[in-house]
N, C-alpha and C. Protein backbone atom coordinates (compact mmCIF):
# COMPACT_ATOMS: atom_id res chain seq x y z
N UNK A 1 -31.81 -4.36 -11.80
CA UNK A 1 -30.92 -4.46 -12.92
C UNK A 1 -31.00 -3.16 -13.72
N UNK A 2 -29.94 -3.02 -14.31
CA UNK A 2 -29.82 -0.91 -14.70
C UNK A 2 -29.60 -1.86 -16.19
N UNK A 3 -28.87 -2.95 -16.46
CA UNK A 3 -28.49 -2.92 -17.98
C UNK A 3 -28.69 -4.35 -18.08
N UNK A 4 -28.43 -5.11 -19.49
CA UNK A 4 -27.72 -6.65 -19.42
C UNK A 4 -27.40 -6.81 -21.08
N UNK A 5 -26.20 -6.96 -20.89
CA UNK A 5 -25.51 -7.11 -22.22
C UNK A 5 -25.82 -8.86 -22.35
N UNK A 6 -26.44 -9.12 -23.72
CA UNK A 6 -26.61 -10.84 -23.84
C UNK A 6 -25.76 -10.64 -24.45
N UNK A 7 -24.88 -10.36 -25.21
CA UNK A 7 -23.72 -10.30 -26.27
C UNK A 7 -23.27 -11.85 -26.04
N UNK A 8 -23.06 -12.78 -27.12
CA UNK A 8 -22.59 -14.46 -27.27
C UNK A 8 -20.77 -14.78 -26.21
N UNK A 9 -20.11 -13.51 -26.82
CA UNK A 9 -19.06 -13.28 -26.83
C UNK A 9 -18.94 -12.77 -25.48
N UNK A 10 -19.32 -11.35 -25.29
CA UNK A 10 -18.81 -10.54 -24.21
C UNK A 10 -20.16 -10.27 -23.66
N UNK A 11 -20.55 -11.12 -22.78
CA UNK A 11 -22.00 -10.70 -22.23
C UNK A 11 -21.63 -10.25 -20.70
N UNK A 12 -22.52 -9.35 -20.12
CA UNK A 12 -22.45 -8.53 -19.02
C UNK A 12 -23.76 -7.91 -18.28
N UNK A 13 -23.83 -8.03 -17.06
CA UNK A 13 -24.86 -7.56 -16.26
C UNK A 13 -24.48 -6.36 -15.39
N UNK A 14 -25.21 -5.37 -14.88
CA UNK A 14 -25.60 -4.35 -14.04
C UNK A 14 -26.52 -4.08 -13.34
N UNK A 15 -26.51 -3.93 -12.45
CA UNK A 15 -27.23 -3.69 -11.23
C UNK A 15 -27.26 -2.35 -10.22
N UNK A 16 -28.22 -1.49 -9.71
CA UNK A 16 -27.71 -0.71 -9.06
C UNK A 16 -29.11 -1.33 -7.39
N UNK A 17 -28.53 -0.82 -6.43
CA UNK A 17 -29.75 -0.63 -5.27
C UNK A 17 -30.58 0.91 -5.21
N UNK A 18 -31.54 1.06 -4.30
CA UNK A 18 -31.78 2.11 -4.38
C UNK A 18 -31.39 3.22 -3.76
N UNK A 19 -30.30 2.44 -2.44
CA UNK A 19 -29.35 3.62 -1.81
C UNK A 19 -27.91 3.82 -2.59
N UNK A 20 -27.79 3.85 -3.95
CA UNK A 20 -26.95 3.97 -4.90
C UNK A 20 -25.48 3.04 -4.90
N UNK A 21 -25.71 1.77 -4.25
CA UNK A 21 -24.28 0.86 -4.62
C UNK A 21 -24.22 0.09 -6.09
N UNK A 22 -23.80 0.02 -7.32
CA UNK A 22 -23.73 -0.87 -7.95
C UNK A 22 -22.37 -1.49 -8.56
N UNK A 23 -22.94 -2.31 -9.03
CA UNK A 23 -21.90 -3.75 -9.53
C UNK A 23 -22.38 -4.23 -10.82
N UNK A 24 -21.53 -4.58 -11.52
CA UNK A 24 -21.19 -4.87 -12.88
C UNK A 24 -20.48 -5.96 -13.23
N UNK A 25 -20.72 -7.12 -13.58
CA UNK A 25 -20.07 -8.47 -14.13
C UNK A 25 -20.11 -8.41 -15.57
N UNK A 26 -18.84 -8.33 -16.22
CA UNK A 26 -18.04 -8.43 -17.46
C UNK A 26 -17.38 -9.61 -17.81
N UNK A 27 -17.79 -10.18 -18.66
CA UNK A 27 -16.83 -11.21 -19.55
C UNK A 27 -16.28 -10.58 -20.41
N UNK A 28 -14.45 -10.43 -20.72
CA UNK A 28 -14.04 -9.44 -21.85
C UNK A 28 -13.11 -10.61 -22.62
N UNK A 29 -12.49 -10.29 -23.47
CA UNK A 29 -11.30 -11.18 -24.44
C UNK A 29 -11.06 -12.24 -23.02
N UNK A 30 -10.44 -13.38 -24.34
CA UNK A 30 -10.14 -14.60 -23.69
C UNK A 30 -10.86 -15.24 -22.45
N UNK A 31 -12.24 -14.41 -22.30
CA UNK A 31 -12.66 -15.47 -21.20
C UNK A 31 -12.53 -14.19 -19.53
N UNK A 32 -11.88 -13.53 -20.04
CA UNK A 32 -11.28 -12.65 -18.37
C UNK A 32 -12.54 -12.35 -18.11
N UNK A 33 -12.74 -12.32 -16.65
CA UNK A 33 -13.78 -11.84 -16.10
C UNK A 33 -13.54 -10.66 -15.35
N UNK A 34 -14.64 -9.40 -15.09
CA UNK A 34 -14.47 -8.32 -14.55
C UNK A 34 -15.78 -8.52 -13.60
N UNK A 35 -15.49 -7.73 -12.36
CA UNK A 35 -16.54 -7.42 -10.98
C UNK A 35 -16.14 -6.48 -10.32
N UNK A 36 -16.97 -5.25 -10.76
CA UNK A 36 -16.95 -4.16 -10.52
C UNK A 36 -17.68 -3.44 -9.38
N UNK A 37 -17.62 -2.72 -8.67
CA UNK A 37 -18.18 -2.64 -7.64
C UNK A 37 -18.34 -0.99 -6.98
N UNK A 38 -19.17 -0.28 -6.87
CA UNK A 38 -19.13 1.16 -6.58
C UNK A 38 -19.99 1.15 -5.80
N UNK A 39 -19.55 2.34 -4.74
CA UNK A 39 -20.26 2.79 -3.15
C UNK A 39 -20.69 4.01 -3.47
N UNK A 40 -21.70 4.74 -3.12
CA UNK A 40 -21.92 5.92 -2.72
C UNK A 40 -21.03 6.28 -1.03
N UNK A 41 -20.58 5.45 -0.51
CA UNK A 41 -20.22 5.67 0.57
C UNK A 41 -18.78 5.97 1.19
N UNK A 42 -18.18 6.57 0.17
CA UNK A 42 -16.56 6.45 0.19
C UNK A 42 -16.15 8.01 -0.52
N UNK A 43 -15.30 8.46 -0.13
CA UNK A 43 -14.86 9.82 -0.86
C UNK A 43 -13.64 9.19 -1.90
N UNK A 44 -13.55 10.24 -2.88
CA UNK A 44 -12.61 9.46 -4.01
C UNK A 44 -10.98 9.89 -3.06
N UNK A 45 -10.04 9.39 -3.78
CA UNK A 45 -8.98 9.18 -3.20
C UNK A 45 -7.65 9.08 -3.98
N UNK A 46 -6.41 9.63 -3.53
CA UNK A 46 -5.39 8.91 -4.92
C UNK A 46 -5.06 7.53 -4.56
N UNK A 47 -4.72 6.97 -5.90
CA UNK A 47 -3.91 5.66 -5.17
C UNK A 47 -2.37 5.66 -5.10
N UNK A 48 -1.93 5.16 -4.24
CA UNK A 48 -0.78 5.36 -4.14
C UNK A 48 0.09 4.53 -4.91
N UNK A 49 1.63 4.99 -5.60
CA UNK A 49 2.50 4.19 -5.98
C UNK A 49 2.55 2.53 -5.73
N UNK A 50 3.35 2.25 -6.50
CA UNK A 50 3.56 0.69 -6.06
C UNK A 50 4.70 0.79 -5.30
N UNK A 51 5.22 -0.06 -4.32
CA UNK A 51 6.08 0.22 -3.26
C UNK A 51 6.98 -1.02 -3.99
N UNK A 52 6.44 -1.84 -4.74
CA UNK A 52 7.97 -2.87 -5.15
C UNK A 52 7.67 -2.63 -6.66
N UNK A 53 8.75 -3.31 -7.28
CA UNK A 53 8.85 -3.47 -8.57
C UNK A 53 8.09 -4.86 -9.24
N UNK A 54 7.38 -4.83 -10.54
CA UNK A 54 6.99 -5.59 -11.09
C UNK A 54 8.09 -7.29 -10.80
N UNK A 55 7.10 -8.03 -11.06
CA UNK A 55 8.28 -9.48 -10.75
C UNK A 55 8.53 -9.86 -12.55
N UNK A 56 7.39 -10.00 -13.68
CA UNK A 56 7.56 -9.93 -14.78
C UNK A 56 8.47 -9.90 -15.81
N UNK A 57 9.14 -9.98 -16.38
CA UNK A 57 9.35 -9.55 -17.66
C UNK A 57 9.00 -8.62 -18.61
N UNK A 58 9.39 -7.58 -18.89
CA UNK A 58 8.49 -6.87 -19.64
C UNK A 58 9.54 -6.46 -20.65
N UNK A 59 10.00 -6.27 -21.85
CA UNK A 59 10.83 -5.58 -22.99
C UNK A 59 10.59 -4.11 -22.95
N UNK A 60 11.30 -3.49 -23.12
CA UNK A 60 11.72 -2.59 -22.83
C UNK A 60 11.02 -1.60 -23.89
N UNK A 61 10.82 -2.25 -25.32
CA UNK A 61 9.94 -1.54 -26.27
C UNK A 61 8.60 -2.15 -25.82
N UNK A 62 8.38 -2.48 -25.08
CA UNK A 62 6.67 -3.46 -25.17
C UNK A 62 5.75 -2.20 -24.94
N UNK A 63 4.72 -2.26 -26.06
CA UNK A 63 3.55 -1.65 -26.09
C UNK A 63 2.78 -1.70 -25.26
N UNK A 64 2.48 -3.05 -24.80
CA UNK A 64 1.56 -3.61 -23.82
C UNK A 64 1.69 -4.66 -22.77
N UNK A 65 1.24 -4.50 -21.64
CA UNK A 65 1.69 -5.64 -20.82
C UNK A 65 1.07 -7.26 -21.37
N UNK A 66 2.14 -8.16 -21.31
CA UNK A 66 1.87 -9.33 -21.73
C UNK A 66 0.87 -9.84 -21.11
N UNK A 67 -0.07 -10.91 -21.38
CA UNK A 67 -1.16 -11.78 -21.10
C UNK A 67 -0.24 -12.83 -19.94
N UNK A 68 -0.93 -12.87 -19.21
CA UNK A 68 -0.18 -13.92 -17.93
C UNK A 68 -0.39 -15.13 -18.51
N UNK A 69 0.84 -15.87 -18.09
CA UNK A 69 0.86 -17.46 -19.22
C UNK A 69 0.87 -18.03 -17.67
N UNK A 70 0.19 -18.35 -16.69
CA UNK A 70 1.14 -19.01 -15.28
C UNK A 70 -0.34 -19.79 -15.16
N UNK A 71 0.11 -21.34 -15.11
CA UNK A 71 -1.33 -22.25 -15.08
C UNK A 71 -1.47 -22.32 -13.36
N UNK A 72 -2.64 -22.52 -12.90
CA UNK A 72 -2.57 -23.02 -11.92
C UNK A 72 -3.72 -24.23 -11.72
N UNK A 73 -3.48 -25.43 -11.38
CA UNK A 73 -4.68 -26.45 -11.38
C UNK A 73 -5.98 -25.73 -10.61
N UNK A 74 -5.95 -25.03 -9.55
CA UNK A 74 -7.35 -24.61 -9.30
C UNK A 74 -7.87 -23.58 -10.00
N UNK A 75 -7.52 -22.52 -10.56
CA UNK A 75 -7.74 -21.42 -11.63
C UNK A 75 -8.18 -21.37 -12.76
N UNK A 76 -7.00 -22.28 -13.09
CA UNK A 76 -7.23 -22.24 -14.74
C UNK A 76 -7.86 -23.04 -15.53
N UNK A 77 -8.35 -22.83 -16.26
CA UNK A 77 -9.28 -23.37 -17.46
C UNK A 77 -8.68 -24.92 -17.70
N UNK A 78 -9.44 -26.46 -17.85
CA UNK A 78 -9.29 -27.31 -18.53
C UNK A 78 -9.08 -27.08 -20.22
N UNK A 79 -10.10 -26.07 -20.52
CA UNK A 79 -10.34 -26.12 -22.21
C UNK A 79 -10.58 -27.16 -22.70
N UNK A 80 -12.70 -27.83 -21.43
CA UNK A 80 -13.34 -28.80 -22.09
C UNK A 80 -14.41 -27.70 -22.13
């Protein structure tokens, strides 16, 4: 373990091995979870374009991309 955030709110762990792979689990706003994951074993790279267009909605002034509202019974949260 390299770190561990107890934070109530946004708590988070890190880890590295000793042939340099590590991973990182984030809880951020609303609950989202992050799993992060880095190789020593890969050269960096560009990423390429998106080949289709967003399916979304987005306004045309929007600052920021909206929060996904789409429930799904295996996914999503009860909120017990």
């Amino acid at each position: 373990m390299t770190s561990i955030n107890n934070d109530v709110v946004f708590p988070a762990i890190y880890a590295r091995t000793e042939d340099g792979f590590q991973v990182g689990l984030t809880v951020a706003d609303k609950g989202q979870v992050h799993f992060t994951v880095d190789s020593p074993c890969v050269r960096h790279s560009e990423v390429a374009d998106s080949t289709s267009q967003a399916t979304a909605f987005l306004a045309p002034d929007a600052e920021l991309i909206p929060r996904p509202n789409i429930h799904s019974d295996f996914w999503s949260a009860t909120g017990s």
